[in-house]
Protein backbone atom coordinates (compact mmCIF):
# COMPACT_ATOMS: atom_id res chain seq x y z
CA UNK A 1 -16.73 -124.99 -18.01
CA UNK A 2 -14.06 -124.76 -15.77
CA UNK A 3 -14.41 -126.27 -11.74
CA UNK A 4 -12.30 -123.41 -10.43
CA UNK A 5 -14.60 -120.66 -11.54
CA UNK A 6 -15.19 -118.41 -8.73
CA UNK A 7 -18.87 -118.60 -9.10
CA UNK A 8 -19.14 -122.16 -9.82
CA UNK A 9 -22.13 -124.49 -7.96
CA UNK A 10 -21.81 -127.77 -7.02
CA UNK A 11 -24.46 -130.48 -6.81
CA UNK A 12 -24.90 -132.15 -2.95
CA UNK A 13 -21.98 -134.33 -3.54
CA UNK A 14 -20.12 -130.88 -3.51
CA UNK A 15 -17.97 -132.57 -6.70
CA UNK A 16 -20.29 -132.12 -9.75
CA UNK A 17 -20.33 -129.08 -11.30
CA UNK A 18 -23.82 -127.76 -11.83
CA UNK A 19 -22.94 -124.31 -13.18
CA UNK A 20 -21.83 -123.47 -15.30
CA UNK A 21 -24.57 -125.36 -16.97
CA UNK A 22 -22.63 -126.03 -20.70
CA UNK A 23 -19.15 -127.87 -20.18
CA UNK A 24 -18.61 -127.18 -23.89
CA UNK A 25 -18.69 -124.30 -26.65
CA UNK A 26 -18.34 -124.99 -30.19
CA UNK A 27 -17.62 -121.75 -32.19
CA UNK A 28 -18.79 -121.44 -36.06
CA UNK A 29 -16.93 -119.65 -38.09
CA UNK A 30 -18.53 -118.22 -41.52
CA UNK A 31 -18.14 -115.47 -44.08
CA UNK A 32 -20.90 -113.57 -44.35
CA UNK A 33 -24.27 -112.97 -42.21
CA UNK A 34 -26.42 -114.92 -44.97
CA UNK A 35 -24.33 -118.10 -44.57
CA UNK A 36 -24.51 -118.09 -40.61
CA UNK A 37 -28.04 -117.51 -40.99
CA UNK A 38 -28.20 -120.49 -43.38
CA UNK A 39 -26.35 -122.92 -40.83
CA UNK A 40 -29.04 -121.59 -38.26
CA UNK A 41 -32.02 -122.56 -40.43
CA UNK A 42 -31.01 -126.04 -40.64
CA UNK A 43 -30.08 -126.22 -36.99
CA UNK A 44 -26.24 -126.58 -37.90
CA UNK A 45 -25.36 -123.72 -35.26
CA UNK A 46 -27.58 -123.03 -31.94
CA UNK A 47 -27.35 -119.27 -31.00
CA UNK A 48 -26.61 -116.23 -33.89
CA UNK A 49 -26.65 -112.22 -33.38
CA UNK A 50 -28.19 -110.31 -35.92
CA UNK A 51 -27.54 -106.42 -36.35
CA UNK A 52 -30.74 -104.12 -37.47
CA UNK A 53 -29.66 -104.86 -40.91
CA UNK A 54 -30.26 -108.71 -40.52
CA UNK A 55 -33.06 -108.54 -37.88
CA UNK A 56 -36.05 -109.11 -40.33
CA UNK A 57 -34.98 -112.44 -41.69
CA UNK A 58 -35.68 -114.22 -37.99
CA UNK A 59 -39.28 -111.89 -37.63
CA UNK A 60 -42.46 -114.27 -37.20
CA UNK A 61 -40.75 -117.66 -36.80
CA UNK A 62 -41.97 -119.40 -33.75
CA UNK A 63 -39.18 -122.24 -33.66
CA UNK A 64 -36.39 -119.32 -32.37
CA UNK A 65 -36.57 -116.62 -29.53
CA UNK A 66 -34.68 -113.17 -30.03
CA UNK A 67 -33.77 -111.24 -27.23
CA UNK A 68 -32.56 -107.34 -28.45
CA UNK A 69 -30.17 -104.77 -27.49
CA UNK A 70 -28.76 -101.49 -28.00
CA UNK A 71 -25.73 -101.86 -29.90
CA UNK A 72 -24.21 -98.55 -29.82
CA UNK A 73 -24.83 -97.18 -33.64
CA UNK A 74 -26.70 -93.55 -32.85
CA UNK A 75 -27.97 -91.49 -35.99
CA UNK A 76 -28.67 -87.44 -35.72
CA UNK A 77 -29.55 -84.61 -37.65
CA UNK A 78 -26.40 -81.78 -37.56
CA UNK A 79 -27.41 -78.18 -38.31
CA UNK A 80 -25.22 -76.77 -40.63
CA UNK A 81 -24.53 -73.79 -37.99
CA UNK A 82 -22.69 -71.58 -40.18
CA UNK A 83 -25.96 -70.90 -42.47
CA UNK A 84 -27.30 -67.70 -41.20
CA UNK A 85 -31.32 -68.65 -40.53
CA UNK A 86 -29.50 -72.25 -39.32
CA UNK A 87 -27.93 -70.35 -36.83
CA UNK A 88 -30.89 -68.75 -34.66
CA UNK A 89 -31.42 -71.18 -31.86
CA UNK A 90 -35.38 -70.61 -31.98
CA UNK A 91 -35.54 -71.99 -35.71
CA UNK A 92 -33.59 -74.67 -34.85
CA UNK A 93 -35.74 -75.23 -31.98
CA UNK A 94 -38.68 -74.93 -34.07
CA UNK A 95 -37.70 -77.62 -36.66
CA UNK A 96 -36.63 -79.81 -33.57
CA UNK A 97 -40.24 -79.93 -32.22
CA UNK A 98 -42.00 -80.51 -35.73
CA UNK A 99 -40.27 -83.93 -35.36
CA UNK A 100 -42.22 -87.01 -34.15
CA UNK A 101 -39.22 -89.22 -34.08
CA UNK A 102 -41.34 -91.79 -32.22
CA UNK A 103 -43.53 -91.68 -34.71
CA UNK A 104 -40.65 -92.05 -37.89
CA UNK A 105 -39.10 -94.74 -35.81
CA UNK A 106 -42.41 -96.78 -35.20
CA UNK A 107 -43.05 -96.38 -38.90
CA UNK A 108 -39.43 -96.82 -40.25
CA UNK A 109 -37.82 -99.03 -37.85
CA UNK A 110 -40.15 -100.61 -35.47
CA UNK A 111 -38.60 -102.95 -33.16
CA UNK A 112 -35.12 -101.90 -34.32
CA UNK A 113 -34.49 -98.65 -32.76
CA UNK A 114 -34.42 -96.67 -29.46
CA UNK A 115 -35.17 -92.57 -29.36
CA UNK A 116 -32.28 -90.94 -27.63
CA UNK A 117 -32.04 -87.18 -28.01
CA UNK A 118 -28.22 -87.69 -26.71
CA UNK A 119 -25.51 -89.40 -27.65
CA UNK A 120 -25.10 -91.64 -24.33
CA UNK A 121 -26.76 -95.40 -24.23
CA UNK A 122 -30.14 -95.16 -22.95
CA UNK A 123 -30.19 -97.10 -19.81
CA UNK A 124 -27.10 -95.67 -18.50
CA UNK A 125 -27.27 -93.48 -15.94
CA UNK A 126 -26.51 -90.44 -17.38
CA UNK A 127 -28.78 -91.18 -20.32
CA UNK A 128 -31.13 -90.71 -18.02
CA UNK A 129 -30.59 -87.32 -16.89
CA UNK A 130 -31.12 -85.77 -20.60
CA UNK A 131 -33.63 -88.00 -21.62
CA UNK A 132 -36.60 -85.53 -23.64
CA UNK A 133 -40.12 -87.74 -23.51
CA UNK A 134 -42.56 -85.16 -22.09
CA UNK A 135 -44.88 -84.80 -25.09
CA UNK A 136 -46.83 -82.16 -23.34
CA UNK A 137 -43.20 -80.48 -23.19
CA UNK A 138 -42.88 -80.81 -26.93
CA UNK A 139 -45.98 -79.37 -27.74
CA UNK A 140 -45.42 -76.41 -25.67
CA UNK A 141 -41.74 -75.45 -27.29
CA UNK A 142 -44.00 -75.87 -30.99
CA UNK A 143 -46.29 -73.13 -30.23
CA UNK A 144 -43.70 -71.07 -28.21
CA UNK A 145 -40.85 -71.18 -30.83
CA UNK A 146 -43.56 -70.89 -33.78
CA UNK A 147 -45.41 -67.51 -32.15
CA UNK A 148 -41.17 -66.42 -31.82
CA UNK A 149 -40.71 -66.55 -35.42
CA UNK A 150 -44.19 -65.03 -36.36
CA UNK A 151 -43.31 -62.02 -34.52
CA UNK A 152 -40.02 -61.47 -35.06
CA UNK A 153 -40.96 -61.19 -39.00
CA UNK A 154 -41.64 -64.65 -40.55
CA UNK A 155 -45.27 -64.92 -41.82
CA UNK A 156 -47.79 -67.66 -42.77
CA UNK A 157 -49.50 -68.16 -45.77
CA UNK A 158 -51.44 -70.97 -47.02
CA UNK A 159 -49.81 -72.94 -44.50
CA UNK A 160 -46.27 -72.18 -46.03
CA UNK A 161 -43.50 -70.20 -43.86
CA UNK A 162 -41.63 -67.24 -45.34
CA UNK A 163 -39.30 -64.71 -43.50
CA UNK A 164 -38.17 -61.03 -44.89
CA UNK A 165 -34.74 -61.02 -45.83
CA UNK A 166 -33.96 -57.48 -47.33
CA UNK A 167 -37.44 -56.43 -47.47
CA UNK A 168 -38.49 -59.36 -49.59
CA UNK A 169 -40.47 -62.56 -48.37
CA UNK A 170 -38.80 -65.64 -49.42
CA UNK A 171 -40.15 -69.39 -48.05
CA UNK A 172 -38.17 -71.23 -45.91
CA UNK A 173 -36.46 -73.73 -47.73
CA UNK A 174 -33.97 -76.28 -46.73
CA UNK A 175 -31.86 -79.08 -48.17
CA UNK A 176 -31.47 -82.55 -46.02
CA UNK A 177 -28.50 -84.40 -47.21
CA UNK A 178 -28.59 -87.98 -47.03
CA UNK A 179 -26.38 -91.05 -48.44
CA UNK A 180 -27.16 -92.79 -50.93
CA UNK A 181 -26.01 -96.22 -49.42
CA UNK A 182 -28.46 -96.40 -46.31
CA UNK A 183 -31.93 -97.17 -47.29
CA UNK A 184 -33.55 -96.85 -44.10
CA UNK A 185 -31.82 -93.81 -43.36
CA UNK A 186 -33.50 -92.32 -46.17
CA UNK A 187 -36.56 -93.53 -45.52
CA UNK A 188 -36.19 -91.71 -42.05
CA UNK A 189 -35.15 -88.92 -44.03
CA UNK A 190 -38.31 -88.76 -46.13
CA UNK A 191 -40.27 -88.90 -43.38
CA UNK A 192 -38.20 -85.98 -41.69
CA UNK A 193 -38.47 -84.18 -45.15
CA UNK A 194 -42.43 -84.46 -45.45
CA UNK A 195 -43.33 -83.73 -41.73
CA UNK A 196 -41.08 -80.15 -42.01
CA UNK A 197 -42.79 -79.66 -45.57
CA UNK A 198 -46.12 -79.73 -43.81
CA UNK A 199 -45.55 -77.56 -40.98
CA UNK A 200 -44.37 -75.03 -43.55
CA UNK A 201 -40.74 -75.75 -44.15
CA UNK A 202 -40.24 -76.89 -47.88
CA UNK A 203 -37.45 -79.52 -47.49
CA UNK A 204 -35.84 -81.54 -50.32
CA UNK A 205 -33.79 -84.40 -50.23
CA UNK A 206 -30.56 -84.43 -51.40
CA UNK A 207 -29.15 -88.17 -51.71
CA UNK A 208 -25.62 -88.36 -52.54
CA UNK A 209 -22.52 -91.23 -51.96
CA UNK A 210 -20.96 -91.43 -48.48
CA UNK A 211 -17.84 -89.85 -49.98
CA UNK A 212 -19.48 -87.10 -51.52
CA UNK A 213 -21.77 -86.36 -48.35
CA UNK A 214 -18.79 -86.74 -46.15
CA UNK A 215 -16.78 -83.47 -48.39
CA UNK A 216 -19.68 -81.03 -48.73
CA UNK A 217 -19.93 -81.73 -44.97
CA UNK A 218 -16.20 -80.79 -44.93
CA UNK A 219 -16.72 -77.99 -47.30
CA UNK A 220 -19.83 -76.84 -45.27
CA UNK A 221 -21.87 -76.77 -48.50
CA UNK A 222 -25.39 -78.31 -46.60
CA UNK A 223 -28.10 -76.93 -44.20
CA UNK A 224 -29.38 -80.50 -42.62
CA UNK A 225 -27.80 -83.65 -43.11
CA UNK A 226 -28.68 -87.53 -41.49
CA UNK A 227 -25.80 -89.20 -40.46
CA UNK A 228 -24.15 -91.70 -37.73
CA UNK A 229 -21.68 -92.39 -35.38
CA UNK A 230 -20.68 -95.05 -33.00
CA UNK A 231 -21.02 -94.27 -29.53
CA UNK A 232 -17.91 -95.76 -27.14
CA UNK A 233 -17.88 -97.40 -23.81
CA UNK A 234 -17.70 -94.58 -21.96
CA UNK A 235 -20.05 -91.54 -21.75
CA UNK A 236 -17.95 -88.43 -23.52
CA UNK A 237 -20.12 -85.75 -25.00
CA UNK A 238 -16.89 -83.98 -25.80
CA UNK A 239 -16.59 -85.00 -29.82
CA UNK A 240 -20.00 -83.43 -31.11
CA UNK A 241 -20.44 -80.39 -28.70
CA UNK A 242 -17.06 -78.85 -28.55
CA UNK A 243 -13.68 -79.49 -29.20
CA UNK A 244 -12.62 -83.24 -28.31
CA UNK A 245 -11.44 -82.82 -24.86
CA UNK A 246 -10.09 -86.46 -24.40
CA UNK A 247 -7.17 -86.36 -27.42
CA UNK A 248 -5.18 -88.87 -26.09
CA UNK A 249 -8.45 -91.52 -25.98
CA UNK A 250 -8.18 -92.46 -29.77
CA UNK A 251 -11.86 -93.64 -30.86
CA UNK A 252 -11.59 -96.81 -32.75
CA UNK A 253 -12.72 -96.38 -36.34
CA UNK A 254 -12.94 -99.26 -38.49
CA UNK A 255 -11.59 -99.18 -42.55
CA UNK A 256 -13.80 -96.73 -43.99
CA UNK A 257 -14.78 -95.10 -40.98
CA UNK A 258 -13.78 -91.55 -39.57
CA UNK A 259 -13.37 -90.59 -36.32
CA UNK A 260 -16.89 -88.27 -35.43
CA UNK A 261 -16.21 -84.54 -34.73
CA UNK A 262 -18.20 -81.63 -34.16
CA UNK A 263 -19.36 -81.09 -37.48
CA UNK A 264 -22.29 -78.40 -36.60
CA UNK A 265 -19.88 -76.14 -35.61
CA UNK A 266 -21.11 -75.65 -32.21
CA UNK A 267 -19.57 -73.93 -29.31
CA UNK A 268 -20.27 -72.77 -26.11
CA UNK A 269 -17.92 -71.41 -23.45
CA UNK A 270 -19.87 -73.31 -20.84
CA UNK A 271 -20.65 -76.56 -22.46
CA UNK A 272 -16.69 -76.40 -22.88
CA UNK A 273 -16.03 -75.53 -19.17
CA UNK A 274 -18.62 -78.10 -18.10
CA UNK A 275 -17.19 -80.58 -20.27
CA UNK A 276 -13.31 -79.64 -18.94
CA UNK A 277 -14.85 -80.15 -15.61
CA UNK A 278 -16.49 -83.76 -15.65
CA UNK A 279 -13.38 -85.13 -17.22
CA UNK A 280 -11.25 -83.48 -13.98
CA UNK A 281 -13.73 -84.87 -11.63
CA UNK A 282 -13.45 -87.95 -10.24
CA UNK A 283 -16.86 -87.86 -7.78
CA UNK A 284 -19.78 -89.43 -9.33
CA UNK A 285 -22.59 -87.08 -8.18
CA UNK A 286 -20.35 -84.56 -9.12
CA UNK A 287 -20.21 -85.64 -12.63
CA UNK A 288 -23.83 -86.26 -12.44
CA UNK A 289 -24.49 -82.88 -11.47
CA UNK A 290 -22.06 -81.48 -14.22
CA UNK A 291 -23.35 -83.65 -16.63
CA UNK A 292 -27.38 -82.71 -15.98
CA UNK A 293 -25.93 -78.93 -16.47
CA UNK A 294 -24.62 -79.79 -19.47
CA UNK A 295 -27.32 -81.91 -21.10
CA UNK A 296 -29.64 -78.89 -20.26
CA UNK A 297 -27.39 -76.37 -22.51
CA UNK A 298 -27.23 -78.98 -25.55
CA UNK A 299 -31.21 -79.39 -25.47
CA UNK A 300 -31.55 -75.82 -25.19
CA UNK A 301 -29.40 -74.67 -28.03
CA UNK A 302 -30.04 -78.10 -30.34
CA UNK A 303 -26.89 -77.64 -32.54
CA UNK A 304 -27.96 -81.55 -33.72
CA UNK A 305 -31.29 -83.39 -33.26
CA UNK A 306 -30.61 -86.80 -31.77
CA UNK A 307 -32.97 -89.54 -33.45
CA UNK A 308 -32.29 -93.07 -31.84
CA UNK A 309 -30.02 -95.99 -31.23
CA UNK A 310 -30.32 -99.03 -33.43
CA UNK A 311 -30.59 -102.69 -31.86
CA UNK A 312 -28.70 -105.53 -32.23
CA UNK A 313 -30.69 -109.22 -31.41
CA UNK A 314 -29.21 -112.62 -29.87
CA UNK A 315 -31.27 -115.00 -31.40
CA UNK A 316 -31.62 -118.97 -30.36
CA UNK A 317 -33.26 -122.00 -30.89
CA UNK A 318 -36.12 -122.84 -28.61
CA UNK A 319 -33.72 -125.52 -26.73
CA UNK A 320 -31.64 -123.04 -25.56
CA UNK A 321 -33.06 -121.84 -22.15
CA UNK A 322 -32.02 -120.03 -19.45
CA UNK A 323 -31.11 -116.38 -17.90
CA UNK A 324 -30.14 -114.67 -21.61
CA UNK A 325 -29.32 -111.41 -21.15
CA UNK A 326 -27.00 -109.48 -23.95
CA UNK A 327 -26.20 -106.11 -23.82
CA UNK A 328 -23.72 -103.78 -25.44
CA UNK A 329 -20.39 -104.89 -23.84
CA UNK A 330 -21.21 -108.21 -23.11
CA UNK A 331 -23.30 -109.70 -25.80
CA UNK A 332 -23.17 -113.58 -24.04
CA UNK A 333 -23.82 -111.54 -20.34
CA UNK A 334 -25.08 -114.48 -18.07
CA UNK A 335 -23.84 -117.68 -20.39
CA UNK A 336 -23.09 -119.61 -17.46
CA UNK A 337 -26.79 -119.33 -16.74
CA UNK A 338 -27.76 -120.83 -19.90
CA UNK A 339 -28.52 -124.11 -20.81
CA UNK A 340 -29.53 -126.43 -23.22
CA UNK A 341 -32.27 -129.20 -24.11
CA UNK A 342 -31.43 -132.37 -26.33
């Protein structure tokens, strides 16, 4: 604690420092999650942050207190946009609105995710321009997009979808790609898979390595595929709905990890225009208004189906009190509000 902080208060002498409240920070260092987790069970360390990974080993303990936040990890479904029935906004549109992803994430994740349709952090001001929530809304593009596709050919039977190519009915059948690595994102994928299957859309499951997933991506050899990206610290829709419009920001990609691109395929002159535009501007409601303009384009056309943002938790020991308050880009936000009991 230093007593030249700017926002430092003094006691009534006006020479004791009364905030911040700890004079002292003693930093752990250890090599893996399990081991810090390990010092933290026998009270060796005070505070720990947990990703979603880690969250369940600190769930129904009453001796700690976990306070969670987004931490910037966003999975989607892409459309494979050069498949021809991929390709139709209104079946892509349809399969959008079969999806309960409250429901998958209440099921699959609960407590560890947030829905986001978008790839911006929900509770950021633009989030909340393009957030979709409005069940009643959902509902209504079902049975508009459905009645589309039943009379522009496709036709029901037994509660299975089939469409006339050539003059011959086939089902609709997909393939969701998945890897192999991430078991909850297969879990989500399952339920994804089972929910399409019943509204008529046979979907299997196709689980392969990251490396594998990651070339017939490349190669364009999927219809659906589950996958994740990293959101940065500033709001740029750029990589996934056009091309990357910021080249000279270079996206941070740890060993292992490439940089996210527009893998769907999409484009559209004016989400490109739009997106040329709110990176010229430099007037907020301007960007605002450019932004909500876009936003409205990319939920109209749905060239990927956003799912959710994972959480991150700060979790501490019942003697640590005071004003804790993480978020993404500032995980010990309000420290010098903190304090601790002996």
């Amino acid at each position: 604690a230093s007593k030249s902080w700017w926002r430092k208060k003094l006691n009534a002498d006006g020479n004791t420092l009364e905030m911040p409240y700890i004079n002292d920070i003693n930093i752990k260092f250890y090599k893996n999650s399990r081991e810090a987790y390990s010092a933290f069970q026998v009270r060796n360390t005070d505070v720990i942050f947990a990703s979603e990974k880690d969250m369940d080993l600190y769930t129904g303990r009453t001796a700690i207190s976990l306070k969670k936040f987004i931490n910037g990890k966003w999975d989607f479904i892409s459309f494979n946009l050069s498949n021809p029935l991929l390709s139709e906004k209104t079946v892509r549109q349809f399969i959008y609105s079969c999806i309960d992803i409250g429901e998958i994430i209440g099921e699959v994740l609960p407590g560890k995710a947030i829905e986001s349709n978008i790839p911006l952090i929900p509770g950021t001001w633009l989030h909340e321009i393009g957030t979709l929530n409005n069940e009643e809304m959902h509902e209504s593009l079902y049975s508009s997009t459905k009645m589309k596709l039943l009379e522009s050919g496709w036709e029901e039977y037994d509660g299975e979808l089939y469409r006339n190519v050539n003059g011959i009915l086939r089902p609709v059948a997909l393939e969701l790609l998945v890897n192999q690595e991430n078991a909850d994102r297969i879990k989500v994928a399952e339920k994804i898979a089972e929910k399409l299957t019943d509204e008529g859309i046979k979907v299997t499951l196709k689980t392969v390595s990251w490396e594998q997933m990651l070339n017939l991506i490349k190669s364009q050899k999927y219809d659906l595929a589950i996958l994740g990206c990293t959101i940065p610290d500033y709001p740029d829709l750029s990589f996934l709905y056009s091309t990357s419009y910021l080249e000279n920001q270079k996206y941070s990609a740890s060993s292992g990890h490439q940089q996210a691109t527009n893998i769907a395929g999409f484009y559209n002159e004016k989400v490109q225009e739009l997106i040329e535009s709110i990176y010229k501007s430099r007037n907020r409601d301007e960007i605002k208004r450019l932004s909500s303009d876009l936003i409205d384009i990319i939920n109209d056309e749905v060239p990927y189906i956003g799912l959710f943002f994972y959480n991150n938790a700060i979790i501490y020991n019942k003697n640590v009190r005071g004003n804790i308050d993480p978020y993404l880009w500032d995980e010990y936000n309000n420290i010098a509000e903190w304090y601790v009991i002996r």
